[in-house]
Protein backbone atom coordinates (compact mmCIF):
# COMPACT_ATOMS: atom_id res chain seq x y z
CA UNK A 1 64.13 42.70 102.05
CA UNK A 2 65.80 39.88 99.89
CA UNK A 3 62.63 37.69 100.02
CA UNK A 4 60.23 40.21 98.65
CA UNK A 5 60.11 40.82 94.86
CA UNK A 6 61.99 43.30 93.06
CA UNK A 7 61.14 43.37 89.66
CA UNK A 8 58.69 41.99 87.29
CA UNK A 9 60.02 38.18 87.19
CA UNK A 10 60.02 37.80 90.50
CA UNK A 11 56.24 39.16 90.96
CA UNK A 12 55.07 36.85 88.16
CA UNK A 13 56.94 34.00 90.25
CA UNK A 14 54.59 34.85 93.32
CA UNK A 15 51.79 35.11 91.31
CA UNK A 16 52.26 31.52 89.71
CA UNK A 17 53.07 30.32 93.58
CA UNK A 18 50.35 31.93 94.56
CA UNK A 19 48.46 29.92 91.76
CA UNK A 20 49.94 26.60 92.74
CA UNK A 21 49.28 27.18 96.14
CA UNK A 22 45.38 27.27 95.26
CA UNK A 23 45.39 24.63 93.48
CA UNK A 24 47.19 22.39 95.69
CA UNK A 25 44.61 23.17 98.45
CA UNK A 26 41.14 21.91 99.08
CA UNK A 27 38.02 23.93 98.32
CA UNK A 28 37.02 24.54 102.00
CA UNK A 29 40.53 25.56 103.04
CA UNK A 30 40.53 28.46 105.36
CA UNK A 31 42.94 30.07 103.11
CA UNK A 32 42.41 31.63 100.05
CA UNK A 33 43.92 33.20 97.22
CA UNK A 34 42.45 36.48 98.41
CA UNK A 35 44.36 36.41 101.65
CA UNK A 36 47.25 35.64 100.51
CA UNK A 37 47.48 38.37 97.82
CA UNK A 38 46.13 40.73 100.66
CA UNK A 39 48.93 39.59 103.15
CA UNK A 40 51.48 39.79 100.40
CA UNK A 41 50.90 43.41 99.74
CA UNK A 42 50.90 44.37 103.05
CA UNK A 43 53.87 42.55 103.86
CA UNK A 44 55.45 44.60 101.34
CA UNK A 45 53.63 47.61 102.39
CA UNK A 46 55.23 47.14 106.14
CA UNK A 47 58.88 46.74 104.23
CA UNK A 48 58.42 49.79 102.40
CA UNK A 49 57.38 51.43 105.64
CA UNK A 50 60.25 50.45 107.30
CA UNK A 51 62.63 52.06 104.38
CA UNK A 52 61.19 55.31 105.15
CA UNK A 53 63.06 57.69 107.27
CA UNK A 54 61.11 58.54 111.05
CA UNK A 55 61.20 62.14 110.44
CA UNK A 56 59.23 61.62 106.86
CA UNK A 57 56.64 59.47 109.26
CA UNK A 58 56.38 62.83 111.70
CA UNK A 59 58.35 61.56 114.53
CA UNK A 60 57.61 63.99 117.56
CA UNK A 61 54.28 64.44 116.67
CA UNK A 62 51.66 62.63 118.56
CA UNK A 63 51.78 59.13 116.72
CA UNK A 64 49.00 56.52 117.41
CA UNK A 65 49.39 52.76 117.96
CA UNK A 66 49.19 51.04 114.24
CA UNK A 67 45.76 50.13 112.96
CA UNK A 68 45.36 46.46 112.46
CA UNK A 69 46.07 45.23 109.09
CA UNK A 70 44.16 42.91 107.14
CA UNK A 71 44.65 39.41 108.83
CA UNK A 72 45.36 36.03 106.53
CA UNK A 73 43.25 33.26 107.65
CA UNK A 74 46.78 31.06 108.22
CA UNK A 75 49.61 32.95 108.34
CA UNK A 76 52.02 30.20 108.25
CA UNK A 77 51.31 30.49 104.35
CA UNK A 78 52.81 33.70 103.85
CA UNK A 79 55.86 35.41 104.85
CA UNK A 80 55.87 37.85 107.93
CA UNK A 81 57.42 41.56 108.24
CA UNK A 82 60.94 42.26 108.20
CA UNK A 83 62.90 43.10 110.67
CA UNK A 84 62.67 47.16 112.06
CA UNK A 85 65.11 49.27 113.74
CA UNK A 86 62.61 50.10 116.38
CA UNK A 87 60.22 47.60 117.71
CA UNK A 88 56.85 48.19 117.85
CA UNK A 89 53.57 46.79 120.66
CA UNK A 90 51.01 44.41 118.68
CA UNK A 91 48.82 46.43 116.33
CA UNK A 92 46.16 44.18 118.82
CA UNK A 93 46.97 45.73 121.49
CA UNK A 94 46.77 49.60 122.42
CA UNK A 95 47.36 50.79 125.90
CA UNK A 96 47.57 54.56 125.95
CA UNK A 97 47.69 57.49 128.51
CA UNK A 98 44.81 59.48 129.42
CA UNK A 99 45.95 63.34 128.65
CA UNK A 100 44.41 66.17 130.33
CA UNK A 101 45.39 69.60 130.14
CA UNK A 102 47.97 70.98 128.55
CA UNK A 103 51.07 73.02 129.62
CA UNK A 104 49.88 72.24 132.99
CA UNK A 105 48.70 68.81 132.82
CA UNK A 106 49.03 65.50 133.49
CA UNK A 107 48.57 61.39 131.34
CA UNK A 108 46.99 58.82 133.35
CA UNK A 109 48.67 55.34 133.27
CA UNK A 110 46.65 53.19 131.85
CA UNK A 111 46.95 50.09 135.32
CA UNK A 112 44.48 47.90 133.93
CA UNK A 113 46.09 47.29 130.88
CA UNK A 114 49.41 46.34 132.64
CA UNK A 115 50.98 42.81 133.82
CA UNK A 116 53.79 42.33 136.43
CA UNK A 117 54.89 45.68 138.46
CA UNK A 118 57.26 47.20 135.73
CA UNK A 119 56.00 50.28 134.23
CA UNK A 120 56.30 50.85 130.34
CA UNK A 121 59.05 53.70 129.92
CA UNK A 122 56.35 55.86 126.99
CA UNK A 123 53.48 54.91 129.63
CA UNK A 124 54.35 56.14 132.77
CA UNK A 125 52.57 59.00 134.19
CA UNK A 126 53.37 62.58 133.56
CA UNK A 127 52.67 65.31 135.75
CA UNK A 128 53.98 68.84 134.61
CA UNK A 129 53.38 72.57 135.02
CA UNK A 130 54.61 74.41 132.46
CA UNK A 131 55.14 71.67 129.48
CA UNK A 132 57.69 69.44 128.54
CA UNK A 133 61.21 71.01 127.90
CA UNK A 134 63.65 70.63 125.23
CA UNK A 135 66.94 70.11 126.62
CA UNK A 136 70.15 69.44 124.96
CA UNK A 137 72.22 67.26 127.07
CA UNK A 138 75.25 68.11 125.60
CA UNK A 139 74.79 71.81 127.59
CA UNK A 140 72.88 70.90 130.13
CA UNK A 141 74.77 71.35 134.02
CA UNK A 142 73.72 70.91 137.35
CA UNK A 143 75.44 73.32 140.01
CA UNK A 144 75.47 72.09 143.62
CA UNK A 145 76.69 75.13 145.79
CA UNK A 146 75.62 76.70 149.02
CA UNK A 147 77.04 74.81 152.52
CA UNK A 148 79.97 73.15 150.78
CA UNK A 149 83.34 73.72 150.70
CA UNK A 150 83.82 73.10 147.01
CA UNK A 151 80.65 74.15 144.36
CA UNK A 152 80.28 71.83 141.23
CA UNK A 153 79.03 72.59 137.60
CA UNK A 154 78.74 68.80 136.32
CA UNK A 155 77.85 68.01 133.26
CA UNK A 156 75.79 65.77 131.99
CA UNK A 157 78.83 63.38 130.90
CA UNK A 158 80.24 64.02 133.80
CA UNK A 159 77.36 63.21 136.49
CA UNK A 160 77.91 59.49 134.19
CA UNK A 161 81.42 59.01 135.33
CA UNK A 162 80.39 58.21 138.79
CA UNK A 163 79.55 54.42 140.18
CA UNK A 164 76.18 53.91 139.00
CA UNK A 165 73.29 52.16 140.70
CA UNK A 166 70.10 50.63 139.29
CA UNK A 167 67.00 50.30 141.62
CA UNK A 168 63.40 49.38 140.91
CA UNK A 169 61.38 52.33 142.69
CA UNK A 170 57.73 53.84 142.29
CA UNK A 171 56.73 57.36 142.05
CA UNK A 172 52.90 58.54 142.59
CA UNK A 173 51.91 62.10 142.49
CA UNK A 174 50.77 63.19 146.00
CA UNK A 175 47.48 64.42 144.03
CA UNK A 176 47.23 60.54 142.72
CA UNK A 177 43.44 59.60 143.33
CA UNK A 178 41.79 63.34 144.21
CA UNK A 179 38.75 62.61 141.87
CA UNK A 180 37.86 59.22 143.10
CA UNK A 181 38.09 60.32 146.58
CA UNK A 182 35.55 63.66 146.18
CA UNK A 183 33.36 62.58 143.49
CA UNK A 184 33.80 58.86 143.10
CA UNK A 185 31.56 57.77 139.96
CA UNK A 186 30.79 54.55 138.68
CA UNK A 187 32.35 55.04 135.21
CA UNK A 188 35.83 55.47 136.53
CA UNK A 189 38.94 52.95 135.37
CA UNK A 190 41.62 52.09 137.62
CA UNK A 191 43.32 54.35 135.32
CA UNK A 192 41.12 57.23 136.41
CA UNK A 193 41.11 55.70 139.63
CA UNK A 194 44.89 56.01 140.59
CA UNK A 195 46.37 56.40 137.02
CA UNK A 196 49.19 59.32 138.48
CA UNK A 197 51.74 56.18 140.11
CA UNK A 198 54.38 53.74 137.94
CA UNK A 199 56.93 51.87 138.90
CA UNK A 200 60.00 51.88 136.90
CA UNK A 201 63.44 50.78 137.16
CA UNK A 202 65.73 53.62 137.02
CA UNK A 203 69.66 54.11 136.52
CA UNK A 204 71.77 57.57 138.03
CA UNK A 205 74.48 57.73 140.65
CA UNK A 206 73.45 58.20 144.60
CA UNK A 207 73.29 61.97 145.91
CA UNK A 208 75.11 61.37 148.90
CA UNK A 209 77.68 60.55 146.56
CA UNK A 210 77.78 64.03 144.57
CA UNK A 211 77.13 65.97 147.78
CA UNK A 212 80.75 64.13 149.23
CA UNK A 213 82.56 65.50 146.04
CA UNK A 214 81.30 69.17 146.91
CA UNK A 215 82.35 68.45 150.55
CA UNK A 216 78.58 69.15 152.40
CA UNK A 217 79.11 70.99 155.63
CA UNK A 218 77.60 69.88 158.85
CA UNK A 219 75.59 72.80 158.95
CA UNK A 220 73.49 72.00 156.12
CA UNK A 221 70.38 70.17 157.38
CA UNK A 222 68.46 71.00 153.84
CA UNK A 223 69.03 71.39 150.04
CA UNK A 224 66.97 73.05 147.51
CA UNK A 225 66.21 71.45 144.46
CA UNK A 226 65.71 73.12 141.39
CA UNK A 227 64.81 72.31 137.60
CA UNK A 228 64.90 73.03 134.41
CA UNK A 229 61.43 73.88 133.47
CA UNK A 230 59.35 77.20 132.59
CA UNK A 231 58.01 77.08 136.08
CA UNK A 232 61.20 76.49 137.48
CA UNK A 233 59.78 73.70 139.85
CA UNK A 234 61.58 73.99 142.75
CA UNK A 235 61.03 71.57 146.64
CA UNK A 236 63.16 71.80 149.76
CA UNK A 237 64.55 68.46 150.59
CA UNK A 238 65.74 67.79 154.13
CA UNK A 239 69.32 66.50 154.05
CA UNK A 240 68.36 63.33 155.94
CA UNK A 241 66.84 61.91 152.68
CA UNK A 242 70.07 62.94 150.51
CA UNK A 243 72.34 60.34 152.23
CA UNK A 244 69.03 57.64 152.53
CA UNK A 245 68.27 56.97 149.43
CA UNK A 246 68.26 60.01 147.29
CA UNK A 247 69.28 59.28 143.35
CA UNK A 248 70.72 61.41 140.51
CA UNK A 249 68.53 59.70 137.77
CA UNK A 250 69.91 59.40 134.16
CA UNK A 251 68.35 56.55 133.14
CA UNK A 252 65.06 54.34 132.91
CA UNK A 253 63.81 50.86 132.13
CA UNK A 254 67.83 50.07 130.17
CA UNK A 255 67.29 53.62 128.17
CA UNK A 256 67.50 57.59 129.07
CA UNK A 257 65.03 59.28 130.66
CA UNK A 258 61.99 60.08 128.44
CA UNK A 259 61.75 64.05 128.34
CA UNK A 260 58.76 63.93 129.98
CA UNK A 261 60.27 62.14 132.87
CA UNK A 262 63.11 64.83 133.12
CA UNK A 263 65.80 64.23 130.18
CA UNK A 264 69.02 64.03 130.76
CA UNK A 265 68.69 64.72 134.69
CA UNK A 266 66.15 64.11 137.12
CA UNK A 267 66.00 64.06 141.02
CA UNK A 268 64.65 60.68 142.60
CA UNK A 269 63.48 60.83 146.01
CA UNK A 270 61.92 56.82 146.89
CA UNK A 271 58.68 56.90 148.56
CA UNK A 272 57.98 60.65 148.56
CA UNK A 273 55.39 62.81 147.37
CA UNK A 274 55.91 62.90 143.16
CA UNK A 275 56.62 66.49 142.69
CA UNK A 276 59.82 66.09 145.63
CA UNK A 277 61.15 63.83 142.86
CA UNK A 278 62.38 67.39 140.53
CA UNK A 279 62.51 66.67 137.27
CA UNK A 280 65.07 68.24 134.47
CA UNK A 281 67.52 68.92 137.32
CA UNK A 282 69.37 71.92 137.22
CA UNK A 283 70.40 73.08 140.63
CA UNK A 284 70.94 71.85 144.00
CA UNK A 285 71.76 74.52 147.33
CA UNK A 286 72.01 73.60 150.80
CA UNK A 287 71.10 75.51 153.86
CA UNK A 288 70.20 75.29 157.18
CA UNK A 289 66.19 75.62 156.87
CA UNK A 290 63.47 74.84 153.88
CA UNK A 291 63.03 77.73 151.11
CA UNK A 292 59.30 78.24 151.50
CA UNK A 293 58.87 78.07 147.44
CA UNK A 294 55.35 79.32 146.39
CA UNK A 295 55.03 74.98 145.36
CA UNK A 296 55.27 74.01 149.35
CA UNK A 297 53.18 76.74 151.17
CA UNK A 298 50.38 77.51 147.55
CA UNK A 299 50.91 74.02 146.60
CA UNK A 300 51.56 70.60 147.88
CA UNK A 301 50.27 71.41 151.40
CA UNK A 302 47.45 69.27 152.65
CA UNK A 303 44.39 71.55 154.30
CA UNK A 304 42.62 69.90 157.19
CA UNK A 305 39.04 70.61 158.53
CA UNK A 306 40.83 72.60 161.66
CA UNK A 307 41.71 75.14 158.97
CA UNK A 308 45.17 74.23 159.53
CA UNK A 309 47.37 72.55 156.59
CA UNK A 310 49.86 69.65 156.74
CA UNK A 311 52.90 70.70 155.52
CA UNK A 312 55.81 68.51 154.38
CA UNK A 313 54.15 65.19 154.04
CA UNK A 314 56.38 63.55 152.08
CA UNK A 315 55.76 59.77 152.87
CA UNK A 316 53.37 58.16 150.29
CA UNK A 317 50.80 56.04 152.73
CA UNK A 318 50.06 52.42 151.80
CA UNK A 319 47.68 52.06 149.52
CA UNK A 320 46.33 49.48 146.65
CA UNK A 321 43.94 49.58 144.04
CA UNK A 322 42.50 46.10 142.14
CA UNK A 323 42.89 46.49 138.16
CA UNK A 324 40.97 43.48 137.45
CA UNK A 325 37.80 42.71 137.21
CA UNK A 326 37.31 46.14 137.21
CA UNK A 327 34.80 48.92 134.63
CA UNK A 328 33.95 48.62 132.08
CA UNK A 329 34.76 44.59 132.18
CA UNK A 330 31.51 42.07 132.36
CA UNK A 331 31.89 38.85 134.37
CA UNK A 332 30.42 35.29 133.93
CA UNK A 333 29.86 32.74 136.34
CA UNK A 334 32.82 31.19 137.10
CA UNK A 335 36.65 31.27 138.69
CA UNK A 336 38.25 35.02 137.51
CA UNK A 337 41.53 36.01 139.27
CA UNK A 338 41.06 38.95 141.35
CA UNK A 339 44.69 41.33 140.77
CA UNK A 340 46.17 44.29 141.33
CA UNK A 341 48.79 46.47 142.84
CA UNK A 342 50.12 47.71 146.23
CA UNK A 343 52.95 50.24 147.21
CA UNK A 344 53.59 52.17 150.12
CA UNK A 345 56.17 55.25 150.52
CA UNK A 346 57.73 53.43 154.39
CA UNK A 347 59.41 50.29 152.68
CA UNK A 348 57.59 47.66 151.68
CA UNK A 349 53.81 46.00 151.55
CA UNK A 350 53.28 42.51 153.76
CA UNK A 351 50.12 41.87 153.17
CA UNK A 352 47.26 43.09 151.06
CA UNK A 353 44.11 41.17 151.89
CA UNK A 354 40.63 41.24 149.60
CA UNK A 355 37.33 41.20 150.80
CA UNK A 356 34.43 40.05 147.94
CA UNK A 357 31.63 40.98 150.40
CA UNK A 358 31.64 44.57 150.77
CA UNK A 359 34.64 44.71 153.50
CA UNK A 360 32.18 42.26 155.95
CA UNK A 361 34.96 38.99 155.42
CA UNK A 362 38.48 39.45 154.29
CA UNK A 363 41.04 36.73 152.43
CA UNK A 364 44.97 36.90 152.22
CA UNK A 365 46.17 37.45 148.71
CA UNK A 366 49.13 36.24 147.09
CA UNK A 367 51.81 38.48 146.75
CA UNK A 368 54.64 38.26 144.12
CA UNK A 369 58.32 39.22 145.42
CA UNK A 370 58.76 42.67 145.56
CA UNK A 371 61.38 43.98 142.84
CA UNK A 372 62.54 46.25 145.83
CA UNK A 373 62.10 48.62 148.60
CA UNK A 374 59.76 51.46 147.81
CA UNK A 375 58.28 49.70 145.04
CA UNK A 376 55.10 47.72 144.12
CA UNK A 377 53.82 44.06 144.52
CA UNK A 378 51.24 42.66 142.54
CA UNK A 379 48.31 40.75 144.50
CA UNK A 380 46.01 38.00 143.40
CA UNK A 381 43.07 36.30 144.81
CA UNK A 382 41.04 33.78 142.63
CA UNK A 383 37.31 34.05 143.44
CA UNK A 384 34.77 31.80 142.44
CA UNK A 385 31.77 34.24 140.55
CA UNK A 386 28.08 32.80 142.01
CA UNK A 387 26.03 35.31 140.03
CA UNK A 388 25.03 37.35 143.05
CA UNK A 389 25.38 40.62 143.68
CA UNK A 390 29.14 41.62 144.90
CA UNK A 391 31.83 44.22 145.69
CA UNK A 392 35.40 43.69 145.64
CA UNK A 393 37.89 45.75 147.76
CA UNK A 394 41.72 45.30 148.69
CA UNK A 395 43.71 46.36 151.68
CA UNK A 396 47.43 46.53 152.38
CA UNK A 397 49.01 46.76 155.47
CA UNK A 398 52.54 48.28 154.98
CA UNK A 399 56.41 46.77 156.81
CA UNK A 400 55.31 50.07 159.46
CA UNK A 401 52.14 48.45 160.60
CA UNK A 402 50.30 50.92 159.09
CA UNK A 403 46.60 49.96 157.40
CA UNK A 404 45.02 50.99 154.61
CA UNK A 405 42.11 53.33 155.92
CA UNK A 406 38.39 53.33 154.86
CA UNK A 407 37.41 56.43 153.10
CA UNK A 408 34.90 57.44 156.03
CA UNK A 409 38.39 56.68 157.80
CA UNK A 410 39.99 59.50 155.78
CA UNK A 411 37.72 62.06 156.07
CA UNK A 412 37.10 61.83 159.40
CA UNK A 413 40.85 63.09 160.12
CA UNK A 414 41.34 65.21 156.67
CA UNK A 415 38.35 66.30 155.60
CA UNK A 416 36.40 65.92 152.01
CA UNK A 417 38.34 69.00 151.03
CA UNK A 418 42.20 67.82 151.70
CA UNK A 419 44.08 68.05 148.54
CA UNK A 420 46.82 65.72 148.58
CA UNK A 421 48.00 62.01 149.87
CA UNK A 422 44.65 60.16 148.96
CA UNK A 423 44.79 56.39 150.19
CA UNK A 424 41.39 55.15 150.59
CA UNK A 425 40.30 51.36 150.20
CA UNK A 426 38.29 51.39 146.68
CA UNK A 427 36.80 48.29 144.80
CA UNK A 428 34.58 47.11 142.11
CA UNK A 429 30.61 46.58 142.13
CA UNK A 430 29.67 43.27 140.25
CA UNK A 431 26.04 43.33 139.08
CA UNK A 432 23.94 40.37 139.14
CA UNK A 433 24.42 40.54 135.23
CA UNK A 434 28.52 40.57 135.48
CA UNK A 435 28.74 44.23 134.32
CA UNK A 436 31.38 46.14 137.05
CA UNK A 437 31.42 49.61 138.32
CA UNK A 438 33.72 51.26 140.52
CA UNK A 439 32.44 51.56 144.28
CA UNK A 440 34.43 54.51 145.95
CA UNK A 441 31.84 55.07 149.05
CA UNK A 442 33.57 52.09 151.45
C-alpha cells in the first residue's frame, strides 16, 4: 500500500510522472497516457478492494470469477496489485462447475479446462441429496459402536490426534456419465460428458486404525456408515474394505474439506461407487450383514434387462474420456495433442490406447506416472490433422486385465435402461471444417 498515493502531493507527483513519462516516449509507442492513468486507477481500485473486509464483499454467497479489468498496452510501465490475503485464478481464466438442481443436485467438473490429474479443491464435483450442511466442527462427533468391545464418541480434534496419512485418490459418482450413455448429443463437453469424477489428494487417519481403538469383534463382517446430512445418507460397507484402504478424511488438496465435500469429516472408500464414500460423517455400526437402507435397494442398484438388479457394485470399471480436442473446440490442419484422463476403481490404468479412425486402427498413448493407486493418469497422443473427416476415441485397459467396453458392448449385458456404473468408450467427431462434436454411438 506504501507505493500508492495518499494524499494530494503524492497524486500530483504521479500525474507529473505520468507527464514525463509521455514525453519521454515516442509518438507511436504502444503506451499511452490513457493506459497508464486507466491502470493506475485500477491498481488502486484492486488495493482498496483488498482493504475491504470478505463479509462486506458477500462471502458465502455465490461469487463469480473477477471480470477482466482494463488492460495497459505494457504493463511493465505501471505498478501491479498488492499483495491479498487470499489468492485469486487469472481474471483470464474462468473454469466453473455446471450446477443442476438444487437440494438434490449435483456441479459438473469442468475436465476440459483442467491440466495434470489434480483436481481444484472449489472445483471438484458435488453430488448431494438434501443440500449442503452447516456443521460446526467444534461439536461435531462421530460414534463407532455396535460389534466392539469399547464404543467411541471422537471428536473432531480428536479423530486429528491419530497418525495421519495423505493419499492421492479419485472419486466418481456411480451415476457419472448416465446422459451421454442414453441420449448422447453432439453438444455435450467432457464436462457433461463425465463431469461427476475428480481426483484429489486427501488427508484423514486410516479406519482400520479407529476400528482397533474400539476393539472390532470378529463377528463383524460389515459397518454402517452414516452422515450428517438432512437425508441422513447412509451405505453398508463390508468390513473387508475398512482394513484395505478405507480413510477417515479431514483434509483436501493441503486445506479442510470444503463443506460440500463433507466438512470436518468424511468417509473415503478408494475406487468405489461415490455415494459409498459418506460424506459429513457422523456414525459408524458394525454387524454381521448389510442394513438394506432405502439408498442400496431404491437407489444405487443397477437394473438389468433380465428384470433383475445388480446390487453392491462397488468397483468403479476402467474407463477414460479425451478432454481435448473436444466441443465446442475448432481444429486446423496441423499437429494438436490428443489428451485426457483414465482411472479405474481395481488399482491402476496400463495402458490407454487412441484410435483417430473411428475404433478401425488403434495407437499407444503416453501415460504420465500415476500419483497413486486408485487414481488417474493423464494420456496423450499427438496426431497430425489432414483435413479429413475423423473421430477420436480412447481406451484403457486397467492392472485387472479388464477393457474398456464399446457402448453396443454395454448394452448388450446391461441394457439402455441400467442406471449406474457407465464406462463406455466415447470420442470426438472432427468435421472436414475442424469444428468437433461429441460421438457417443461407438
Amino acid at each position: 500500500m506504501s507505493d500508492l498515493p495518499t494524499n494530494h502531493s503524492e497524486m500530483d507527483d504521479t500525474a507529473r510522472d505520468v507527464a514525463a513519462v509521455d514525453a519521454a516516449m515516442p509518438a507511436d509507442a504502444a503506451i499511452t497516457r490513457r493506459d497508464l492513468i486507466a491502470g493506475a486507477a485500477g491498481a488502486l481500485g484492486v488495493a482498496v478492494a483488498a482493504s475491504i473486509p470478505l463479509v462486506a464483499l458477500g462471502q458465502g454467497a455465490n461469487t463469480s470469477a473477477p471480470t477482466v479489468p482494463a488492460i495497459p498496452a505494457d504493463p511493465t510501465k505501471l505498478q501491479g496489485a498488492p499483495t491479498t490475503p487470499v489468492g485469486a485464478r487469472s481474471a483470464f481464466y474462468k473454469p466453473s462447475r455446471t450446477p443442476y438442481g438444487e437440494t438434490t443436485g449435483n456441479s459438473l467438473s469442468p475436465l476440459q479446462d483442467l491440466t495434470g490429474t489434480i483436481t481444484p479443491a472449489d472445483l471438484h464435483f458435488e453430488r448431494h441429496h438434501a443440500g449442503v450442511p452447516l456443521i460446526d466442527p467444534a461439536k461435531h462427533t462421530l460414534l463407532i459402536h455396535g460389534l466392539v468391545a469399547t464404543p467411541l464418541v471422537l471428536t473432531v480434534d480428536e479423530v486429528k490426534r491419530f497418525p495421519p496419512v495423505t493419499r492421492t485418490h479419485f472419486i466418481e459418482c456411480s451415476g457419472n456419465g448416465r446422459a451421454a450413455y442414453r441420449e448422447p448429443k453432439s453438444d455435450m463437453t467432457p464436462q457433461k460428458v463425465a463431469g461427476l469424477v475428480s481426483n484429489t489428494e486427501w488427508t484423514g487417519v486410516p479406519l482400520k486404525v479407529l476400528l482397533d481403538e474400539a476393539g472390532a469383534t470378529k463377528e463383524a463382517t460389515w459397518f454402517l456408515a452414516e452422515g450428517g446430512d438432512a437425508c441422513v445418507m447412509t451405505r453398508s460397507i463390508p468390513m473387508a474394505k475398512a482394513v484395505d484402504d478405507a480413510i477417515l478424511v479431514w483434509a483436501q488438496n493441503g486445506e479442510p474439506l470444503r463443506p460440500e465435500q463433507g466438512f470436518p469429516l468424511r468417509l473415503l472408500l478408494p475406487g468405489w461407487e461415490g455415494n459409498t464414500s459418506v460424506k459429513w460423517l457422523r456414525r459408524l455400526e458394525l454387524g454381521t450383514r448389510p442394513w438394506m437402507t432405502r439408498w442400496e435397494t431404491s437407489k444405487y442398484t443397477d437394473p438389468l434387462p433380465d428384470g433383475k438388479a445388480r446390487q453392491f457394485s462397488f468397483d468403479m470399471d476402467a474407463k477414460s474420456i479425451i478432454t481435448t480436442p473436444a466441443y465446442p473446440q475448432a481444429l486446423t490442419k496441423g499437429w494438436w495433442p490428443v489428451s485426457g484422463l483414465a482411472w479405474t476403481g481395481r488399482g491402476t490404468i496400463t495402458r490407454v490406447e487412441v484410435s483417430t479412425d473411428n475404433g478401425r486402427s488403434w495407437h499407444d498413448a503416453e501415460l504420465t506416472p500415476t500419483t497413486g493407486v486408485k487414481a488417474p493418469v493423464r494420456f496423450t497422443y499427438q496426431w497430425e490433422w489432414d483435413g479429413s473427416e475423423r473421430v477420436l476415441l480412447s481406451r484403457s485397459t486397467d492392472e485387472t486385465g479388464y477393457v474398456q467396453p464399446t457402448r453396443a458392448e454395454l448394452i448388450k449385458v446391461r441394457g439402455i435402461g441400467t442406471d449406474f456404473h457407465f464406462n463406455p468408450i466415447v470420442g470426438w467427431k472432427v468435421a472436414v471444417n475442424g469444428k468437433v462434436t461429441f460421438h457417443g454411438e461407438t
